[in-house]
Each structure stands twice: as C-alpha cells, then as structure tokens.
Protein backbone atom coordinates (compact mmCIF):
# COMPACT_ATOMS: atom_id res chain seq x y z
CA UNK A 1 80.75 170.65 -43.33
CA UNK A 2 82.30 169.66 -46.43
CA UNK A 3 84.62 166.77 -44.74
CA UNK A 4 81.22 165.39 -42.87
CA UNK A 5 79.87 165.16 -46.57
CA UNK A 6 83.01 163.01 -47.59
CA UNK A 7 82.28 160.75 -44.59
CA UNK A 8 78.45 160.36 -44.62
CA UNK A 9 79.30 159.22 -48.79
CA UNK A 10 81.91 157.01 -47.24
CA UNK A 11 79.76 155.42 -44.87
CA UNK A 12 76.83 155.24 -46.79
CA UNK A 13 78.74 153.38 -49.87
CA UNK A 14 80.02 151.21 -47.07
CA UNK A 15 76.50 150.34 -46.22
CA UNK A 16 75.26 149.69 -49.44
CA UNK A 17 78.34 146.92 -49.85
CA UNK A 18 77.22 145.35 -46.70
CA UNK A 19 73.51 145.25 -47.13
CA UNK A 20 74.31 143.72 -50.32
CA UNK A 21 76.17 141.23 -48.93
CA UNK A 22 73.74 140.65 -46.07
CA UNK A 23 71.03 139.90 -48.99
CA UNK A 24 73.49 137.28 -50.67
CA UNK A 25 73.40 135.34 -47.92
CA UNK A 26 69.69 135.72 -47.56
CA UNK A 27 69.27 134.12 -50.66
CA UNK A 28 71.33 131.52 -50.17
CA UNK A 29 69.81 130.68 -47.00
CA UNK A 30 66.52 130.70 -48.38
CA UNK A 31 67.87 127.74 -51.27
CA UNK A 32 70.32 125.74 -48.61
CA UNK A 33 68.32 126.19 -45.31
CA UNK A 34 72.09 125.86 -43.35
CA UNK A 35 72.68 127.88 -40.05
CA UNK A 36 75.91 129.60 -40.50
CA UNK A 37 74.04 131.40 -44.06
CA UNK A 38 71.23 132.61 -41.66
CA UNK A 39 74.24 133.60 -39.25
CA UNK A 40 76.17 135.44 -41.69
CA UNK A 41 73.39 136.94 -43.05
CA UNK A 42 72.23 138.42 -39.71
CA UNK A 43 75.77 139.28 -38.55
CA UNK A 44 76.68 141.58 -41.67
CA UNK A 45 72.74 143.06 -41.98
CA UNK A 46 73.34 144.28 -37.91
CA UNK A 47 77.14 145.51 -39.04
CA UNK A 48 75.25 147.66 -41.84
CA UNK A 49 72.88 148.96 -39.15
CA UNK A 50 75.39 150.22 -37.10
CA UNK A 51 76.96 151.88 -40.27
CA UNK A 52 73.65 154.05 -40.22
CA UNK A 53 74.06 154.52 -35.97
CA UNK A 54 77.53 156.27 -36.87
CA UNK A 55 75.98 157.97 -39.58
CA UNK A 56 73.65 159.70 -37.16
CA UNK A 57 75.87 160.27 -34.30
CA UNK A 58 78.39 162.24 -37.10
CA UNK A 59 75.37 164.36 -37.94
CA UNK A 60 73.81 164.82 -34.43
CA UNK A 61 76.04 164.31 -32.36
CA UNK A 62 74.06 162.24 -29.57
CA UNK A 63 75.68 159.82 -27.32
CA UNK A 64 72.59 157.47 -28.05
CA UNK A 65 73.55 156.77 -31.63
CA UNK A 66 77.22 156.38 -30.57
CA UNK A 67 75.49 154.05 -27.75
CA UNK A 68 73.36 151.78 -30.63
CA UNK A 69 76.71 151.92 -32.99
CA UNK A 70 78.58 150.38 -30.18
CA UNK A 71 76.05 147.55 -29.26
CA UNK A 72 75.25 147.13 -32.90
CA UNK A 73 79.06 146.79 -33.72
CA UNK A 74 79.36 144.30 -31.14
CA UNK A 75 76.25 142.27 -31.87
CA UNK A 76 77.55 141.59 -35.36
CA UNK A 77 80.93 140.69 -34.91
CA UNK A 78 79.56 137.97 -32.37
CA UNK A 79 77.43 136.41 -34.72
CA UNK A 80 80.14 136.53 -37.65
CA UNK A 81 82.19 134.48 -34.95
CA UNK A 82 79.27 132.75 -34.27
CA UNK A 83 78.98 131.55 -38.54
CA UNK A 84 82.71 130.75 -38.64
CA UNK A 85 82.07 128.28 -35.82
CA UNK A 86 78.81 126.58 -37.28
CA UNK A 87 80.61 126.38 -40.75
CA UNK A 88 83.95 124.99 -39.26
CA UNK A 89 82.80 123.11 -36.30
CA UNK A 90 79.20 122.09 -36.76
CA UNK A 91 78.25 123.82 -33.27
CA UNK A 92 74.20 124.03 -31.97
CA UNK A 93 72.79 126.66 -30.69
CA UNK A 94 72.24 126.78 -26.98
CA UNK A 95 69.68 129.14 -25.16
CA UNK A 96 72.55 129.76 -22.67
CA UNK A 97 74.43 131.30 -26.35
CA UNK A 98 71.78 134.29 -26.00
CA UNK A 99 73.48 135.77 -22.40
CA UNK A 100 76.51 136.37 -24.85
CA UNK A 101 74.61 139.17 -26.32
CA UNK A 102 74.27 141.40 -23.20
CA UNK A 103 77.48 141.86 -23.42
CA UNK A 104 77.93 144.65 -25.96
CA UNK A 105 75.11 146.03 -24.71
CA UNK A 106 76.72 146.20 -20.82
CA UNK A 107 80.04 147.32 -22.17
CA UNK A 108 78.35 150.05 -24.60
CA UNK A 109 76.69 151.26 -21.54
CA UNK A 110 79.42 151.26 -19.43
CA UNK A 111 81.72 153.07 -21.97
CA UNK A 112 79.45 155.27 -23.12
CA UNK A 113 77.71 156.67 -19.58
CA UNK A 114 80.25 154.85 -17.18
CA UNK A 115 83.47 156.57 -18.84
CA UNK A 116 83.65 159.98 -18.66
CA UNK A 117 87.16 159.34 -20.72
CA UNK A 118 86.24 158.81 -24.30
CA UNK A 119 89.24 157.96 -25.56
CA UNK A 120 89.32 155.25 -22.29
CA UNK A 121 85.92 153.80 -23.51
CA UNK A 122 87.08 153.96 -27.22
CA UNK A 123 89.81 152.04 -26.73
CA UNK A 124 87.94 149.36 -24.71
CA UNK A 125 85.41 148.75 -26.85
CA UNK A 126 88.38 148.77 -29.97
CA UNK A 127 90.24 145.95 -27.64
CA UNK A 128 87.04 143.99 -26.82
CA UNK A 129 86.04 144.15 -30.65
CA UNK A 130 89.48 143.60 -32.29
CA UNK A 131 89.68 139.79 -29.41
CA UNK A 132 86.08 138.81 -30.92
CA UNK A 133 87.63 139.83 -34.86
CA UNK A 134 91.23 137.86 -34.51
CA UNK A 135 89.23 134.53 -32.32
CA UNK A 136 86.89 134.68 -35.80
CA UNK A 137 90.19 134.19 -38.04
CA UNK A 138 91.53 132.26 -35.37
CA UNK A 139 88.56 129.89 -35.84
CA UNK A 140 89.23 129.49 -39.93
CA UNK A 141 92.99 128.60 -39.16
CA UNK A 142 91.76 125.73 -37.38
CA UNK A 143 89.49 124.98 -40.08
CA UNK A 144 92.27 124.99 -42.17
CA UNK A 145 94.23 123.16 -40.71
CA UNK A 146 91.81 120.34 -41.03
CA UNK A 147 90.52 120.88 -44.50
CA UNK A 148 92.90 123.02 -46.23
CA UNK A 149 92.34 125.77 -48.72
CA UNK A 150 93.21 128.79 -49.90
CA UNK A 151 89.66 130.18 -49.14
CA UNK A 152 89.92 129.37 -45.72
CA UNK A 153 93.88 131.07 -45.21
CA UNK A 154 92.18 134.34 -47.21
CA UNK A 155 89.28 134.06 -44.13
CA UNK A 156 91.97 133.12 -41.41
CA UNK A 157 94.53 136.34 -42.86
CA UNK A 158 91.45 138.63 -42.89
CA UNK A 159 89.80 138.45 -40.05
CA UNK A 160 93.10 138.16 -37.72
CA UNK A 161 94.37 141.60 -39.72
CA UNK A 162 90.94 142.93 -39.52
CA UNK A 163 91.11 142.54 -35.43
CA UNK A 164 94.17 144.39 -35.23
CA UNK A 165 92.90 147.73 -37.62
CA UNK A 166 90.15 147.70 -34.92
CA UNK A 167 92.97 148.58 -32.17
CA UNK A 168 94.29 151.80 -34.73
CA UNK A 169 90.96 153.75 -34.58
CA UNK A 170 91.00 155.13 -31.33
CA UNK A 171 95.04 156.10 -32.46
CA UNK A 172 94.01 157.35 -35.52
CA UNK A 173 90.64 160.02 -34.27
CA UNK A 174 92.85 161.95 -32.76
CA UNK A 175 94.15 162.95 -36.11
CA UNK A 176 91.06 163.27 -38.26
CA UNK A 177 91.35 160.43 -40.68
CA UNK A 178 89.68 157.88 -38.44
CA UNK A 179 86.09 157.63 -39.95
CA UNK A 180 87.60 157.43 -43.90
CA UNK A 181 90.51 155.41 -43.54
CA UNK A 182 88.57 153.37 -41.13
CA UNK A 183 85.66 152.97 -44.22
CA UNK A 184 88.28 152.16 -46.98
CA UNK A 185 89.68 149.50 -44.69
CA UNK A 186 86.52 147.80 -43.62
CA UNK A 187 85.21 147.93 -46.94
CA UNK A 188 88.53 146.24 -48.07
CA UNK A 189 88.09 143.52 -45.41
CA UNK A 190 84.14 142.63 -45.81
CA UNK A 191 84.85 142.15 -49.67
CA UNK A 192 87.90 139.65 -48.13
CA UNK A 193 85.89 138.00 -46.17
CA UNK A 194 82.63 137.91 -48.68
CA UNK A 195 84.87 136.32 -51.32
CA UNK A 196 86.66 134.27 -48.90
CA UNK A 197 83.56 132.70 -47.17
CA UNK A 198 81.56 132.15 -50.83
CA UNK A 199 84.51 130.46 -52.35
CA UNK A 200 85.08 128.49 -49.05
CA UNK A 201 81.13 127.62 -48.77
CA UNK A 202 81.38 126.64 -52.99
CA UNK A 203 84.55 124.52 -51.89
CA UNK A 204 82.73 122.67 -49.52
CA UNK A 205 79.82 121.99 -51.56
CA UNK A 206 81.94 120.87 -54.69
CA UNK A 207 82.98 118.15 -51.82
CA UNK A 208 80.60 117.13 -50.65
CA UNK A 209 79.34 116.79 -54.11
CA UNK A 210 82.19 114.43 -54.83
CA UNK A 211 82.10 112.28 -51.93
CA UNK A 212 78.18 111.74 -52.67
CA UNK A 213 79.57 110.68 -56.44
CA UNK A 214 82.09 108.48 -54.96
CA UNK A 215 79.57 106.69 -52.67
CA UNK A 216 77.15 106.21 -55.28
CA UNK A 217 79.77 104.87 -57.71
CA UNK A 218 80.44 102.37 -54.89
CA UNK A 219 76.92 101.62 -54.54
CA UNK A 220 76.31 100.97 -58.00
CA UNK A 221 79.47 98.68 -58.21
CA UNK A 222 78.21 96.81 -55.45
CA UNK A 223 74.38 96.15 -57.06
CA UNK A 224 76.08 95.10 -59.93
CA UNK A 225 78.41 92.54 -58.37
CA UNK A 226 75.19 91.37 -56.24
CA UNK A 227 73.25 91.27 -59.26
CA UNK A 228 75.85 89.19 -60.90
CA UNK A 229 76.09 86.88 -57.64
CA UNK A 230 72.06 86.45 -57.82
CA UNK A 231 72.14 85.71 -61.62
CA UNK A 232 75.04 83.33 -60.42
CA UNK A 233 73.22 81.39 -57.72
CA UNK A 234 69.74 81.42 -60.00
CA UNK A 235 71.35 79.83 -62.98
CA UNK A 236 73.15 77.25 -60.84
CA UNK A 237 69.64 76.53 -59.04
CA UNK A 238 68.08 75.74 -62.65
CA UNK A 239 71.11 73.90 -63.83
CA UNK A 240 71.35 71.83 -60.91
CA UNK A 241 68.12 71.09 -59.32
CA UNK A 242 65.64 71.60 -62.07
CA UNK A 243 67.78 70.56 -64.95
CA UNK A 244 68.36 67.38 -62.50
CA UNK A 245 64.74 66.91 -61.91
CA UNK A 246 63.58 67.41 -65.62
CA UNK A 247 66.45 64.58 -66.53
CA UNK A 248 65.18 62.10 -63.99
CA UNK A 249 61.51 62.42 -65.44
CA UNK A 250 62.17 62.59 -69.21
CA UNK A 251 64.73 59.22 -68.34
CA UNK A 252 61.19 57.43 -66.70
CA UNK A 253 59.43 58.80 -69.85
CA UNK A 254 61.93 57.03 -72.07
CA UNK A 255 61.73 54.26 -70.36
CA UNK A 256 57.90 53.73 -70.26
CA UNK A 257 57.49 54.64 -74.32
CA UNK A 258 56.15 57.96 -73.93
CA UNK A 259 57.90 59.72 -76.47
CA UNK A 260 55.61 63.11 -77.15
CA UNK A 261 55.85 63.56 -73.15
CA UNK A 262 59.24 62.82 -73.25
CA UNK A 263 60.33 65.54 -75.79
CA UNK A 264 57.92 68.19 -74.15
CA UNK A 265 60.35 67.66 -71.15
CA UNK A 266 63.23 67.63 -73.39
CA UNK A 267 62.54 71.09 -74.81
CA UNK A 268 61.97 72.60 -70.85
CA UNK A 269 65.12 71.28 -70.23
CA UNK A 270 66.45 73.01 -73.46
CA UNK A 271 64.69 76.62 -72.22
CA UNK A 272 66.35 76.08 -68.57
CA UNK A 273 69.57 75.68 -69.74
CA UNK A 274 69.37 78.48 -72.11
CA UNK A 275 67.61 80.37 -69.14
CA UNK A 276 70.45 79.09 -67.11
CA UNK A 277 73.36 80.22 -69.74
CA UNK A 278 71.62 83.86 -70.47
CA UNK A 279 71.84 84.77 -66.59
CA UNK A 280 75.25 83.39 -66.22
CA UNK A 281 77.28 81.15 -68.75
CA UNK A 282 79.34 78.69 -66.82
CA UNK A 283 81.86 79.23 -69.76
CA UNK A 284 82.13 82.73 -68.32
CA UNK A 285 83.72 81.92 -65.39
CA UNK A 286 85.29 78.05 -66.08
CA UNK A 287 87.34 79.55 -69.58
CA UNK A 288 87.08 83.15 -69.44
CA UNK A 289 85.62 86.02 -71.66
CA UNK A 290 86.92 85.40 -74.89
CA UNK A 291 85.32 81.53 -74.85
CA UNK A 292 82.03 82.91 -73.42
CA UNK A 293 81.90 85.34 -76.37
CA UNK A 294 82.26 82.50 -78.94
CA UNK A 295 79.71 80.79 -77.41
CA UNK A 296 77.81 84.37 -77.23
CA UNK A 297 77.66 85.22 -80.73
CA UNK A 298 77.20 81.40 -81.75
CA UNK A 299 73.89 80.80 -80.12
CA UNK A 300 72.57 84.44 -81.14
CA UNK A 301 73.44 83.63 -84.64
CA UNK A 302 72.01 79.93 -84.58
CA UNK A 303 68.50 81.78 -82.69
CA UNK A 304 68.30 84.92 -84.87
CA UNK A 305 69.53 83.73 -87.80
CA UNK A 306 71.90 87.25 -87.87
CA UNK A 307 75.57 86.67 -89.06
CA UNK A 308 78.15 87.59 -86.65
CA UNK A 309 81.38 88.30 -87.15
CA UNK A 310 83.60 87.66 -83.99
CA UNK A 311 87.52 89.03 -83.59
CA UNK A 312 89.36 89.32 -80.98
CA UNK A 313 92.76 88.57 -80.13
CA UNK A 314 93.93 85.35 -78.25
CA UNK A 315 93.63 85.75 -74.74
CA UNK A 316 93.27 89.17 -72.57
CA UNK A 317 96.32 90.83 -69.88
CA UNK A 318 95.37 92.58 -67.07
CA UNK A 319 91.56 93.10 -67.06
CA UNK A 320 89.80 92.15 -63.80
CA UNK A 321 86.84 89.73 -63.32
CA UNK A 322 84.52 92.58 -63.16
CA UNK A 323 85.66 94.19 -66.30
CA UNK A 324 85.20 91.26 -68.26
CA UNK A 325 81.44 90.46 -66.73
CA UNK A 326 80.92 94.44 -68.03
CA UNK A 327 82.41 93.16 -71.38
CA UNK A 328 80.13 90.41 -71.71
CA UNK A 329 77.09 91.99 -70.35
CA UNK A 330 77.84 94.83 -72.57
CA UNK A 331 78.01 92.36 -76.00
CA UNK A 332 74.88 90.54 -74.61
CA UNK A 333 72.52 93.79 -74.55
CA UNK A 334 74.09 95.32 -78.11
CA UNK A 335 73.03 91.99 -79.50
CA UNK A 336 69.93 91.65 -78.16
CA UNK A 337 69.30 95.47 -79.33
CA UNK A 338 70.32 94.60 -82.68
CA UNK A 339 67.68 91.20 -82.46
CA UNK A 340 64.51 93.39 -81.19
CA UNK A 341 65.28 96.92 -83.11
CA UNK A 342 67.83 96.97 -85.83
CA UNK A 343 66.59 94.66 -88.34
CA UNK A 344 69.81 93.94 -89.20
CA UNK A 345 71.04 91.24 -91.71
CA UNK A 346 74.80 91.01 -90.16
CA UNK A 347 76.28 92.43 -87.43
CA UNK A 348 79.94 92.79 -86.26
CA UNK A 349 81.90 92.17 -82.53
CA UNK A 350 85.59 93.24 -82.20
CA UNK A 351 87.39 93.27 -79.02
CA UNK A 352 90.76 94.82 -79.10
CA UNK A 353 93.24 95.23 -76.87
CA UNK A 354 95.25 98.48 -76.14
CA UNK A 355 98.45 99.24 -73.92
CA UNK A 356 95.96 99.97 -70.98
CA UNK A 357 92.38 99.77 -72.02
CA UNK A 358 90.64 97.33 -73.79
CA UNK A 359 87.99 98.16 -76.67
CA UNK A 360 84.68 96.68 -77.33
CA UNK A 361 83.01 98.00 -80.31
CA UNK A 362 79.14 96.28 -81.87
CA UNK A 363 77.90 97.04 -84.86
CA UNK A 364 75.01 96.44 -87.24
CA UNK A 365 74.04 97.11 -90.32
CA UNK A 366 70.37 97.67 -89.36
CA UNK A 367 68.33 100.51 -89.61
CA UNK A 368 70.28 102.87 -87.60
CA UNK A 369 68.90 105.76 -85.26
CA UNK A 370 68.26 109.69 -86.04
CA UNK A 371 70.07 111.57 -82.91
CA UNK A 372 70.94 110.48 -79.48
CA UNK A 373 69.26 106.83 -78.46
CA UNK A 374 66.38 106.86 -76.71
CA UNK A 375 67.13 105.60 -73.04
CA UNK A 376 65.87 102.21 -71.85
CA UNK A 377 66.79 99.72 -69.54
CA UNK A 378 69.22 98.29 -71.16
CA UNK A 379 71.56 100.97 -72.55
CA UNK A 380 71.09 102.22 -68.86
CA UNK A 381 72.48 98.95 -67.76
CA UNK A 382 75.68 99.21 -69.58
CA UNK A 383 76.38 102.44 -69.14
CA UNK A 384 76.21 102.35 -65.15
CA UNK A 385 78.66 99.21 -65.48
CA UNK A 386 80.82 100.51 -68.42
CA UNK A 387 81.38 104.05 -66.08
CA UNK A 388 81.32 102.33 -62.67
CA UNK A 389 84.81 100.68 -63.71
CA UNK A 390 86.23 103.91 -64.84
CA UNK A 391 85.09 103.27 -68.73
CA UNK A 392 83.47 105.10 -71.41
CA UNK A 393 80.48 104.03 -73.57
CA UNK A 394 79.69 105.36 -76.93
CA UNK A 395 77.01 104.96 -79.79
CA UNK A 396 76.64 105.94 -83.04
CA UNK A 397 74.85 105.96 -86.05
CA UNK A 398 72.17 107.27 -89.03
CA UNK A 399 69.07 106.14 -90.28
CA UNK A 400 69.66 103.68 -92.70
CA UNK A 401 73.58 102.92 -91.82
CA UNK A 402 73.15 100.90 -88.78
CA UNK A 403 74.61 101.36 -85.14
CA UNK A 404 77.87 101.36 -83.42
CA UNK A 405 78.34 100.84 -79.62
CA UNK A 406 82.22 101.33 -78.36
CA UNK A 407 82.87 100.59 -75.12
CA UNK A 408 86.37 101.10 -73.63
CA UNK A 409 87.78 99.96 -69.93
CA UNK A 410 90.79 100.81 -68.36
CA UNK A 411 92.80 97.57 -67.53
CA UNK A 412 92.96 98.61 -64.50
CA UNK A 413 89.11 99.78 -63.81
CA UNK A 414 87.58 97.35 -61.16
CA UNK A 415 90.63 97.97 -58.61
C-alpha cells in the first residue's frame, strides 16, 4: 500500500509538469496562431491524460484503464511527431492524417484483449511507441542539419534516447521499479524536450526577426536611392527644360524693352534653379561632397543671414556615393532645423575624417531643446539614411546652449 502511495505521488507530480507544459503552449498558441503550438499543446495535454489512465489502472486494477493509457500514450506521441514535422518541415494537414489515429487504438485492443501474454503485448506496444519516439528525434536531426542549433541537437538527443527508455519498461516491471524509475525518466525527458522546443521556437523567431530587419534595411536603402534618382531627374527637368524656356522668354522680353516683365522672369528663373540645386546640386555629383558643402553653407548663410563656419579636411578616402548623399542630406536638414527652430545667430559644420568612419557634427548656438527631440520628418529622414548605411546619429543639447547633431558612417557603409 505504501509503495502504490510513492507511485500515485510520482505520477501525479508527473502530471502536474505536463499539464503545465500543455498550458504553455496553449498560450502561446493563443498569441502566435501557428500549428505545431496547437500540436504540441494537444500532444503533451493527451500524454498527461494517460498519466491519470495509469493512475487508475494502479489503483483498480481494470484492463480498461490500462486499455485508455495505451491508446492515450499512443495518441500523444503521434501528435508530438506530428509538431516536430510542422515546425521542421512546414507539413499540412491531410484528412487521410486522421486514419493514423486508429492505430493505437487497434493495437491497444489487440494487446490488451488479443494477448493473453502481457508481457508479449507490453513489449509491443513499448516497440511500437519507442519507433514513433526515436522517428520524432529523428525528425529534429534533419532539422538540424538544415538550420543548426544547439536547441534542435538537445530535441534530436532527447527524443532518440527517450525512444529507447520506452523499450526498458517491459524489462524493468518484472523487477518492481518500472512505474518510478519510469516517472523520474519521463519527467527528465519532457523538461528536455520543453526547454529544447521553447528555445528552438525563440531561435526561430529571433530569425525570422532578423531577416525581416535585413529586408527592411534593404527596402529603405532602396527608397532612398530612388528618392535621390527622382530628386535627380526633377532638378534636371527644371534646369533643362524650364530654366531653357524661362531664358528664351526673358531674352524676347529684353529684346522688346519690357524690363519689369523681364525681371519677373528673371527671379522664376532664380527660384527654379534654387528649386533645382535644393533637390539635387549638380556640384554634388560633378565635384563631390566637400564642394557641394561650400556651396551648402554659402547660400544658407547669404539666405538666412546665419554665419557658418565650414571645416573639413581636403578631400575624402573611401566613402561611397551613397554615404556622401547621407552626408549632404544630413547637413541640409540640420541647417534648415537651425533656420526654422533654433534662432540661432551662428552655427558650426565640421566634417572629419577617422581611420574608418567619417564624422559629421552641426551645431548652433540657438535656443537649444529640453530632453529628447521631438520627431518630425526630417530628423526621421536622416536617421533612416544615417542607420541604413551602417551609421549612427546623435543630438544634443539644453535650453539656452544650442544643438548638436553628430552623425558618423563607416567608410565602408553603402557596400
């Protein structure tokens, strides 16, 4: 009486592990909505049930529990296998998939009422359950040897070892320590295969994660260069055709007298090239960054009437076309910033150049901010181009002492 005490505890603290673990992946099939959770959580909830089947047939001794622990035992290690290959493989389910489960409940019927040997039946159903256990770890080798990972070899090393303890139980009765050794090994293996199919699920969602961050890096790097290609073909347009146009008419207006219509048309020709040079300075790409920024902080200074100061060094090594489109942009919105909110009376534009980055910092010595910027379009702007080449962006400042913006790029950041 005493040792069916020990094992009902046993049993029942198994159960209580495995219903917990059954409501894990309840939950997280209620947040993710995938299969395999559903699968799991269905396969380990029927694996407790049968823990309560043995439970009964220990106190009552009728072949119908043994009968339900059997089918139950069976039920669940199918639909663990079936989890492994929805997580691994991506597999459907098929009507045809539901025939599968008659099969413990055939072979519980035969061994039960068909074998008058128990130890016969026991060791059928221990061979038939132990071939579904191993092809489960089988299943996560594979998987690992596609994806690698140490959650996946835990999975693979479990489930395989777990198979073969099934084939020791029917050894094992005989001498009286089946039902406990048999509970401190399963509960040894379901806590394996718990952590090992969490970490493994966590793994591939830390992934996926990535490869969505990667694609929309890629994405963003490609609106910007398209953006830069429109603002490209837009100011040539202007340049060319209307700047053209506006010429040929304020030439005819010079020509007839009209001098007030002829400097109307001279100052539209003034805002289209300025138009033009704000979407895309032709000094930018004829000369280079360093020539476009002179010519930058020149016309800001002659339109705001806000003293720049302009250093850099002579000429740039190693930073791509993209890089120095993000270092332009980056001076054009800080500027304009410092035009529209810092009330500045000077402001300052370094560019330096380190081993393999190269640092942009604007300041002012406006009225500063109080805390973190409040986002707009602009500081949006720059820092989607600053990070989409691999850079960092940085601002600064206090009420009264102005604002800093530091931008750094890696040399090697639009490869």
């Amino acid at each position: 009486m005493e040792r069916q005490t020990v094992e009902l505890a046993a049993l029942g603290f198994q159960l209580v592990v495995t219903a917990l673990l059954s409501a894990v992946y309840v939950g997280l099939w209620r947040q993710e909505r995938r299969g395999y959770f559903a699968s799991w959580a269905a396969g380990w909830a029927i694996y407790a049930l049968r823990l309560v089947f043995i439970s009964a047939y220990i106190v009552a001794r009728d072949d119908i529990w043994l009968f339900a622990h059997q089918v139950a035992t069976g039920i669940a290690t199918l639909l663990l296998l079936w989890a492994a290959l929805q997580f691994s493989r991506g597999v459907r389910w098929r009507r045809t998939y539901a025939a599968l489960g008659l099969v413990p409940l055939v072979w519980a019927f035969v061994a039960i009422y068909g074998i008058h040997d128990m130890s016969l039946a026991g060791m059928s159903a221990a061979v038939l359950l132990s071939g579904v256990t191993i092809w489960t770890g089988i299943v996560f080798w594979r998987y690992r040897a596609r994806s690698p990972s140490a959650s996946a070899t835990l999975l693979g090393m479990t489930f395989v070892l777990w198979g073969l303890h099934h084939l020791d139980y029917p050894l094992l009765r005989p001498l009286g320590s089946a039902v406990l050794f048999g509970v401190f090994a399963d509960v040894l293996f379901i806590v394996a295969a718990a952590v090992g199919t969490l970490f493994l699920v966590l793994g591939e969602g830390k992934k996926a994660l990535e490869a969505r961050r990667a694609q929309l890096e890629q994405l963003t790097q490609l609106l910007l260069r398209t953006q830069e290609e429109e603002r490209r073909r837009v100011a040539r347009e202007l340049h060319d055709e209307a700047g053209q146009v506006l010429t040929a008419v304020k030439i005819e207006l010079d020509l007839e007298g009209k001098r007030e219509a002829s400097e109307t048309v001279a100052r539209a020709l003034t805002r289209i090239r300025d138009l033009s040079n704000l979407l895309r300075p032709d000094v930018l790409d004829d000369l280079g960054l360093i020539p476009a920024l002179r010519a930058l902080v020149e016309d800001f200074g002659e339109r705001t009437r806000i003293q720049v100061a302009l250093e850099t060094p002579e000429r740039l090594n190693g930073l791509a076309p993209e890089a120095e489109v993000a270092v332009y942009r980056v001076v054009q919105e800080a500027l304009t910033n410092v035009a529209r909110h810092a009330a500045a009376r000077s402001a300052a534009v370094r560019l330096e150049e380190a081993p393999n980055a190269v640092r942009v910092v604007v300041e002012d010595d406006g009225r500063g901010i109080a805390g973190e910027p409040a986002a707009n379009l602009g500081l949006l702007g720059m820092r989607e181009r600053v990070t989409a080449l691999g850079g960092t962006l940085e601002i600064a400042g206090s009420p009264g002492e102005g604002l800093r913006v530091e931008v750094e790029l890696p040399h090697g950041g639009a490869a």
